[in-house]
Each structure stands twice: as C-alpha cells, then as structure tokens.
PDB file of N, CA and C in Angstrom:
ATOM      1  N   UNK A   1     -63.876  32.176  27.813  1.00  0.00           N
ATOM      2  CA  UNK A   1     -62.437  32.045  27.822  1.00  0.00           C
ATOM      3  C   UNK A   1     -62.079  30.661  27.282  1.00  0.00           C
ATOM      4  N   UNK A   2     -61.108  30.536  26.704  1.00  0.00           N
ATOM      5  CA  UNK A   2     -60.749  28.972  25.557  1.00  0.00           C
ATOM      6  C   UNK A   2     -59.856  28.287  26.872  1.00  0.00           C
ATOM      7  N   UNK A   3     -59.858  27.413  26.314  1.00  0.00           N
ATOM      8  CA  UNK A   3     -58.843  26.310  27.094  1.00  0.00           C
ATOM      9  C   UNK A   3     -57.777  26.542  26.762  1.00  0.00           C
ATOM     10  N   UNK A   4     -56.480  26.712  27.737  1.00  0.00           N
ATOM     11  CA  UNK A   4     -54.589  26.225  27.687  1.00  0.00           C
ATOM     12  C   UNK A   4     -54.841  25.153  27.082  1.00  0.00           C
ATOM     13  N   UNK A   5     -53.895  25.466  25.943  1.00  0.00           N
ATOM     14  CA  UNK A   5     -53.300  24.032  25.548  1.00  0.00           C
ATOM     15  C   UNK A   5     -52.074  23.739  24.810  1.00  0.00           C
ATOM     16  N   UNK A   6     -51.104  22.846  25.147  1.00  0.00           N
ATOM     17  CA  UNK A   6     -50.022  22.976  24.782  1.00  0.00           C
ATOM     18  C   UNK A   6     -49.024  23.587  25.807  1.00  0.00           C
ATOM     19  N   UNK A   7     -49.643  23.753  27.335  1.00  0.00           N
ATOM     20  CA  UNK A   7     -48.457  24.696  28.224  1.00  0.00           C
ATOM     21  C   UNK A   7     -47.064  23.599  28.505  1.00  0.00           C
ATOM     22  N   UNK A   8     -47.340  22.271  27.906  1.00  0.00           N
ATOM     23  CA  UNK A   8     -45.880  21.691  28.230  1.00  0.00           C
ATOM     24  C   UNK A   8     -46.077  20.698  26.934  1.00  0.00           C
ATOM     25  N   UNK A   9     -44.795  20.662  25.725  1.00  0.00           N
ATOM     26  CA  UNK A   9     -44.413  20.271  24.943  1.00  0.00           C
ATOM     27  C   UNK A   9     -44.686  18.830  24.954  1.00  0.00           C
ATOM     28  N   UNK A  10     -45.476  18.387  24.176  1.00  0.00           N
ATOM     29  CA  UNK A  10     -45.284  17.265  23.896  1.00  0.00           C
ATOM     30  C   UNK A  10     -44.232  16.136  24.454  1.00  0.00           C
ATOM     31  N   UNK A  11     -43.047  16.614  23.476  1.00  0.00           N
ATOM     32  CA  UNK A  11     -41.892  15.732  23.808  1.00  0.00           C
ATOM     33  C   UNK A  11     -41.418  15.778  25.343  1.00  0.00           C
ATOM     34  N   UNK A  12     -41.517  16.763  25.762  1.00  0.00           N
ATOM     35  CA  UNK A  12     -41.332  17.112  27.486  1.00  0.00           C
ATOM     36  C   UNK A  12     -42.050  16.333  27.756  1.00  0.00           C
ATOM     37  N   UNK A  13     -43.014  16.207  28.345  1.00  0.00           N
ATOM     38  CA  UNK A  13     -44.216  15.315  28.677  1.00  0.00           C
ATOM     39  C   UNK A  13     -43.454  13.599  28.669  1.00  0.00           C
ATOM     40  N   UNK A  14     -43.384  13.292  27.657  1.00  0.00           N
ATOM     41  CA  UNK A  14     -43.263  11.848  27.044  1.00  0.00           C
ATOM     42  C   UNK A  14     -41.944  11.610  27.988  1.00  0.00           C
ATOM     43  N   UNK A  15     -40.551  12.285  28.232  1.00  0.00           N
ATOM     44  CA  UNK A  15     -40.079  12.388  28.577  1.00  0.00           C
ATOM     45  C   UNK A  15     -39.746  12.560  29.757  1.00  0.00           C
ATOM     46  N   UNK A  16     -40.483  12.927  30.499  1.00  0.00           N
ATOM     47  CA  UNK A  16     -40.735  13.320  31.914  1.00  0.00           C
ATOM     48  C   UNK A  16     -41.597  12.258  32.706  1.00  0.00           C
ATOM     49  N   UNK A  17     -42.369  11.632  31.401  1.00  0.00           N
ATOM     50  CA  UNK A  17     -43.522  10.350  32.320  1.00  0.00           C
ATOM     51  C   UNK A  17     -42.756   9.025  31.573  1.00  0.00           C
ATOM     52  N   UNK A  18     -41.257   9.113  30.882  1.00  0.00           N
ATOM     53  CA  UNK A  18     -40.172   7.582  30.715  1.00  0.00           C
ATOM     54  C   UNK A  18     -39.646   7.688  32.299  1.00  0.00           C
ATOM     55  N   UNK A  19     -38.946   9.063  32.526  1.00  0.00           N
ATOM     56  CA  UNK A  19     -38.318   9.250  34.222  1.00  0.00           C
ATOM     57  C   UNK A  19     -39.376   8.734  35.227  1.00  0.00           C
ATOM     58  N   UNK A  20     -40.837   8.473  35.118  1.00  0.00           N
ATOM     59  CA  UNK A  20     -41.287   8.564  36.083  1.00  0.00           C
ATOM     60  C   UNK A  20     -42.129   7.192  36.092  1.00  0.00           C
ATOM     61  N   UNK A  21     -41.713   6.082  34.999  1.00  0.00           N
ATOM     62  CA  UNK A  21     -42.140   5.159  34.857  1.00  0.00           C
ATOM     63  C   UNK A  21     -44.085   4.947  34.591  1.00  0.00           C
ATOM     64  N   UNK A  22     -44.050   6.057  33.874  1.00  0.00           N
ATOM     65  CA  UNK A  22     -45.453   6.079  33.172  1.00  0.00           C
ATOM     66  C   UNK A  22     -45.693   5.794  31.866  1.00  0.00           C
ATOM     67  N   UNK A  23     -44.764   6.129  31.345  1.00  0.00           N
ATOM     68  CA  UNK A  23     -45.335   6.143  29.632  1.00  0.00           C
ATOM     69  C   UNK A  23     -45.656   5.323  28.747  1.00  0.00           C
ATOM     70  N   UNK A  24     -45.234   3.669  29.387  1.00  0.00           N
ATOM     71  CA  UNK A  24     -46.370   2.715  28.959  1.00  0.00           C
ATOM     72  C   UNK A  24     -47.669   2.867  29.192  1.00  0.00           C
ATOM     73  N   UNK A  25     -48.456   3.365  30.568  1.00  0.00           N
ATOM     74  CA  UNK A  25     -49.502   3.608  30.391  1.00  0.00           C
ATOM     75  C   UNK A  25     -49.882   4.595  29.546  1.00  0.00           C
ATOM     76  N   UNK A  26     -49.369   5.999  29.439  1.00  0.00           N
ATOM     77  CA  UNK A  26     -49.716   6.867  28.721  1.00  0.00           C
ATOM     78  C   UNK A  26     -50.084   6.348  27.183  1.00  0.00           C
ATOM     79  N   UNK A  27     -49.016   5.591  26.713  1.00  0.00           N
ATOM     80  CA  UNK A  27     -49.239   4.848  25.377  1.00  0.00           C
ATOM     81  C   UNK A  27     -50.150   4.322  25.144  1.00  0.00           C
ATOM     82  N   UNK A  28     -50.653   3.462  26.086  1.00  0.00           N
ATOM     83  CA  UNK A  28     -51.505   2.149  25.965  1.00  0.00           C
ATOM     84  C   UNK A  28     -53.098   2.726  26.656  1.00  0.00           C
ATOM     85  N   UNK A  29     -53.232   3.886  27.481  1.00  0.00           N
ATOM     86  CA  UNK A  29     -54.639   4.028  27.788  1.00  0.00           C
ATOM     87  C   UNK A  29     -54.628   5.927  27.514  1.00  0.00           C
ATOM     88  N   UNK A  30     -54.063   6.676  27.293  1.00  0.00           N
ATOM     89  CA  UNK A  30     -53.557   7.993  27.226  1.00  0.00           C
ATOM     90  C   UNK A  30     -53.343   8.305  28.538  1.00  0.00           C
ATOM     91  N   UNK A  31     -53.465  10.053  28.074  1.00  0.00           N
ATOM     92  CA  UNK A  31     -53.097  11.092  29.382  1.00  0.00           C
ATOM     93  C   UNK A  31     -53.752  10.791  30.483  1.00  0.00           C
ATOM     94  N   UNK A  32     -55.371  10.689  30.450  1.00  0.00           N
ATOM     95  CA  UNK A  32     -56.827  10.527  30.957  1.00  0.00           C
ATOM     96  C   UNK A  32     -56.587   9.085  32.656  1.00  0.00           C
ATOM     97  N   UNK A  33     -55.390   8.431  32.167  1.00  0.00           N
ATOM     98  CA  UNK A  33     -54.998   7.394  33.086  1.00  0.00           C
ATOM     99  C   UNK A  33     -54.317   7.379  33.757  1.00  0.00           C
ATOM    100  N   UNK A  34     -53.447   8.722  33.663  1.00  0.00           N
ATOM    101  CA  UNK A  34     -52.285   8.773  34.433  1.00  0.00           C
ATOM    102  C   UNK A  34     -52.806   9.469  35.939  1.00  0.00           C
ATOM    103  N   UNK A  35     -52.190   9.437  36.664  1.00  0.00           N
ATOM    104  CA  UNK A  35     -53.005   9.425  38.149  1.00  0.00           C
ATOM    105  C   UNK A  35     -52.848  11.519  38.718  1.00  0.00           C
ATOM    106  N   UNK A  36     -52.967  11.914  39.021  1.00  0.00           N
ATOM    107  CA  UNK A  36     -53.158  13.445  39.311  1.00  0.00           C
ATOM    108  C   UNK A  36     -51.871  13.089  40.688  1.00  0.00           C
ATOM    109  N   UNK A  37     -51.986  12.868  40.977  1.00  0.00           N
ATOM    110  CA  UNK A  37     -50.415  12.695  41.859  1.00  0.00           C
ATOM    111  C   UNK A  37     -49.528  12.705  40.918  1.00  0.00           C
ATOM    112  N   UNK A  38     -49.610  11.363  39.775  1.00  0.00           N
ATOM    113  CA  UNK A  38     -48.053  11.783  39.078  1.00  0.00           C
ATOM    114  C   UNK A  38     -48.146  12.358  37.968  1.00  0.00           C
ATOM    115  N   UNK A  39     -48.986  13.265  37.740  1.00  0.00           N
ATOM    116  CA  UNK A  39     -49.280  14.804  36.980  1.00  0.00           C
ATOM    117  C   UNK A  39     -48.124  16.088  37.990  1.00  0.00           C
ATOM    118  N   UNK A  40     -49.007  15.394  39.162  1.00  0.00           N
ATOM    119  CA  UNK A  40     -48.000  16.615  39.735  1.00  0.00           C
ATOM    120  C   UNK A  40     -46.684  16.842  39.896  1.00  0.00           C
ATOM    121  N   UNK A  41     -46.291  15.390  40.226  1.00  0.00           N
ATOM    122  CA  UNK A  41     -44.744  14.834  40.019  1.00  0.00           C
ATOM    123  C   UNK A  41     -44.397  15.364  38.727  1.00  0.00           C
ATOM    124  N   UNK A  42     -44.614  15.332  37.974  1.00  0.00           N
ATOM    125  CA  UNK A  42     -44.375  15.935  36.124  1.00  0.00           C
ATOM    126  C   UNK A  42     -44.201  17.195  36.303  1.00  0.00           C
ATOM    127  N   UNK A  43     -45.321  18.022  36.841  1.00  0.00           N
ATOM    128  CA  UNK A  43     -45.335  19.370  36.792  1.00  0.00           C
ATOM    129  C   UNK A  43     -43.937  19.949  37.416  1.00  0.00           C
ATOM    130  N   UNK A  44     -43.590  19.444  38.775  1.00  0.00           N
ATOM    131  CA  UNK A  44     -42.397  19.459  39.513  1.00  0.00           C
ATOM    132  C   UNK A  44     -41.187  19.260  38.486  1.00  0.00           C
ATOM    133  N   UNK A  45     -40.864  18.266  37.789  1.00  0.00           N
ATOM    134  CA  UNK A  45     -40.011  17.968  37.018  1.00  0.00           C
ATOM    135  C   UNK A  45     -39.889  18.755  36.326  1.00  0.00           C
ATOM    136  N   UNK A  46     -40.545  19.089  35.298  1.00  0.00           N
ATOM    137  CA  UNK A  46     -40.869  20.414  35.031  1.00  0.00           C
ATOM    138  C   UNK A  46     -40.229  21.427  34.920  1.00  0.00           C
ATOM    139  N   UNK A  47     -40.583  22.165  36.338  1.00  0.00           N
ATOM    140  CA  UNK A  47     -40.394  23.012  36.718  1.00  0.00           C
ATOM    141  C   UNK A  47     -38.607  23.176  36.718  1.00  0.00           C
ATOM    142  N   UNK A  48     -38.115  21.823  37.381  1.00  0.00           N
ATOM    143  CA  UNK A  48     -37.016  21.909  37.716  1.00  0.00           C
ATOM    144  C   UNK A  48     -35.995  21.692  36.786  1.00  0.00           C
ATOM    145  N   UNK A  49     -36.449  21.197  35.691  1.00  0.00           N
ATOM    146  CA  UNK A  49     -35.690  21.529  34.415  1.00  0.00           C
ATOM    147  C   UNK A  49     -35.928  23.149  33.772  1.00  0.00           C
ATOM    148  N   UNK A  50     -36.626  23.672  34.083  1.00  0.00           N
ATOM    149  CA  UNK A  50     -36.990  25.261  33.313  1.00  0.00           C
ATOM    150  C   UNK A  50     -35.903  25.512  34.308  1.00  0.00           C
ATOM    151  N   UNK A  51     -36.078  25.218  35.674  1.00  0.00           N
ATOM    152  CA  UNK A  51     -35.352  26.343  36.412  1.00  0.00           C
ATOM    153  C   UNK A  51     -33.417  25.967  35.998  1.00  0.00           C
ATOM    154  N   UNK A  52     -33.091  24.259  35.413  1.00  0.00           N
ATOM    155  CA  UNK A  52     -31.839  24.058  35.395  1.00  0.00           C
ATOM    156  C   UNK A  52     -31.641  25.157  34.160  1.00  0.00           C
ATOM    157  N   UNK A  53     -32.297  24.546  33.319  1.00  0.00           N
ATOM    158  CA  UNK A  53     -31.750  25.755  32.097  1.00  0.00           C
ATOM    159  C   UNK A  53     -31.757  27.301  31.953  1.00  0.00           C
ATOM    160  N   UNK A  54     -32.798  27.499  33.043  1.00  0.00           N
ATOM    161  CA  UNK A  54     -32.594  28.965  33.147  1.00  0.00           C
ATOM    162  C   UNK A  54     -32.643  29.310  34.296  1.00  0.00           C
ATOM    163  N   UNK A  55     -31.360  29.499  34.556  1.00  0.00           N
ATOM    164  CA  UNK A  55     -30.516  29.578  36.183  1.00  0.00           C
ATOM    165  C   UNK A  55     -31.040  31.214  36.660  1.00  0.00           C
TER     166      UNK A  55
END
C-alpha cells in the first residue's frame, strides 16, 4: 500500500502553522521539527475550517 500524501494543501499547512506560531521553524528546520502536539493542534484547525466552510 503507497503512502497519503498531500491530505492537507500545502498552503493550508503554512497557514495554519503562521496561526500557531510555527512557521519559522517549519522554514528554517522543516516539517520533521515541528512537535506532534502541534501537528495535532493543525489537524484540529483543520478540521474546523472544513467544518466553517462546509456547514
């Protein structure tokens, strides 16, 4: 079975870890640094924008 990839947009992402005061790190060491707590925080965000736009 292949790897997911791509299940959250780029620009989402980048966007979601400026709100969450990450994306200097993301810039400066990548994805690989960002902590699995505030992965999850993201995922949440996320979520809660899919759910604003699609009520």
């Amino acid at each position: 079975m292949g790897k997911r990839r791509g299940i959250m947009a780029e620009s989402l992402k980048e966007e979601i870890a400026r709100e969450l005061g990450v994306y200097d790190v993301v810039k400066s060491e990548g994805w690989g640094s960002v902590p699995s707590r505030t992965c999850g925080q993201m995922v949440q965000k996320a979520i809660e924008k899919a759910n604003q736009a699609h009520p």
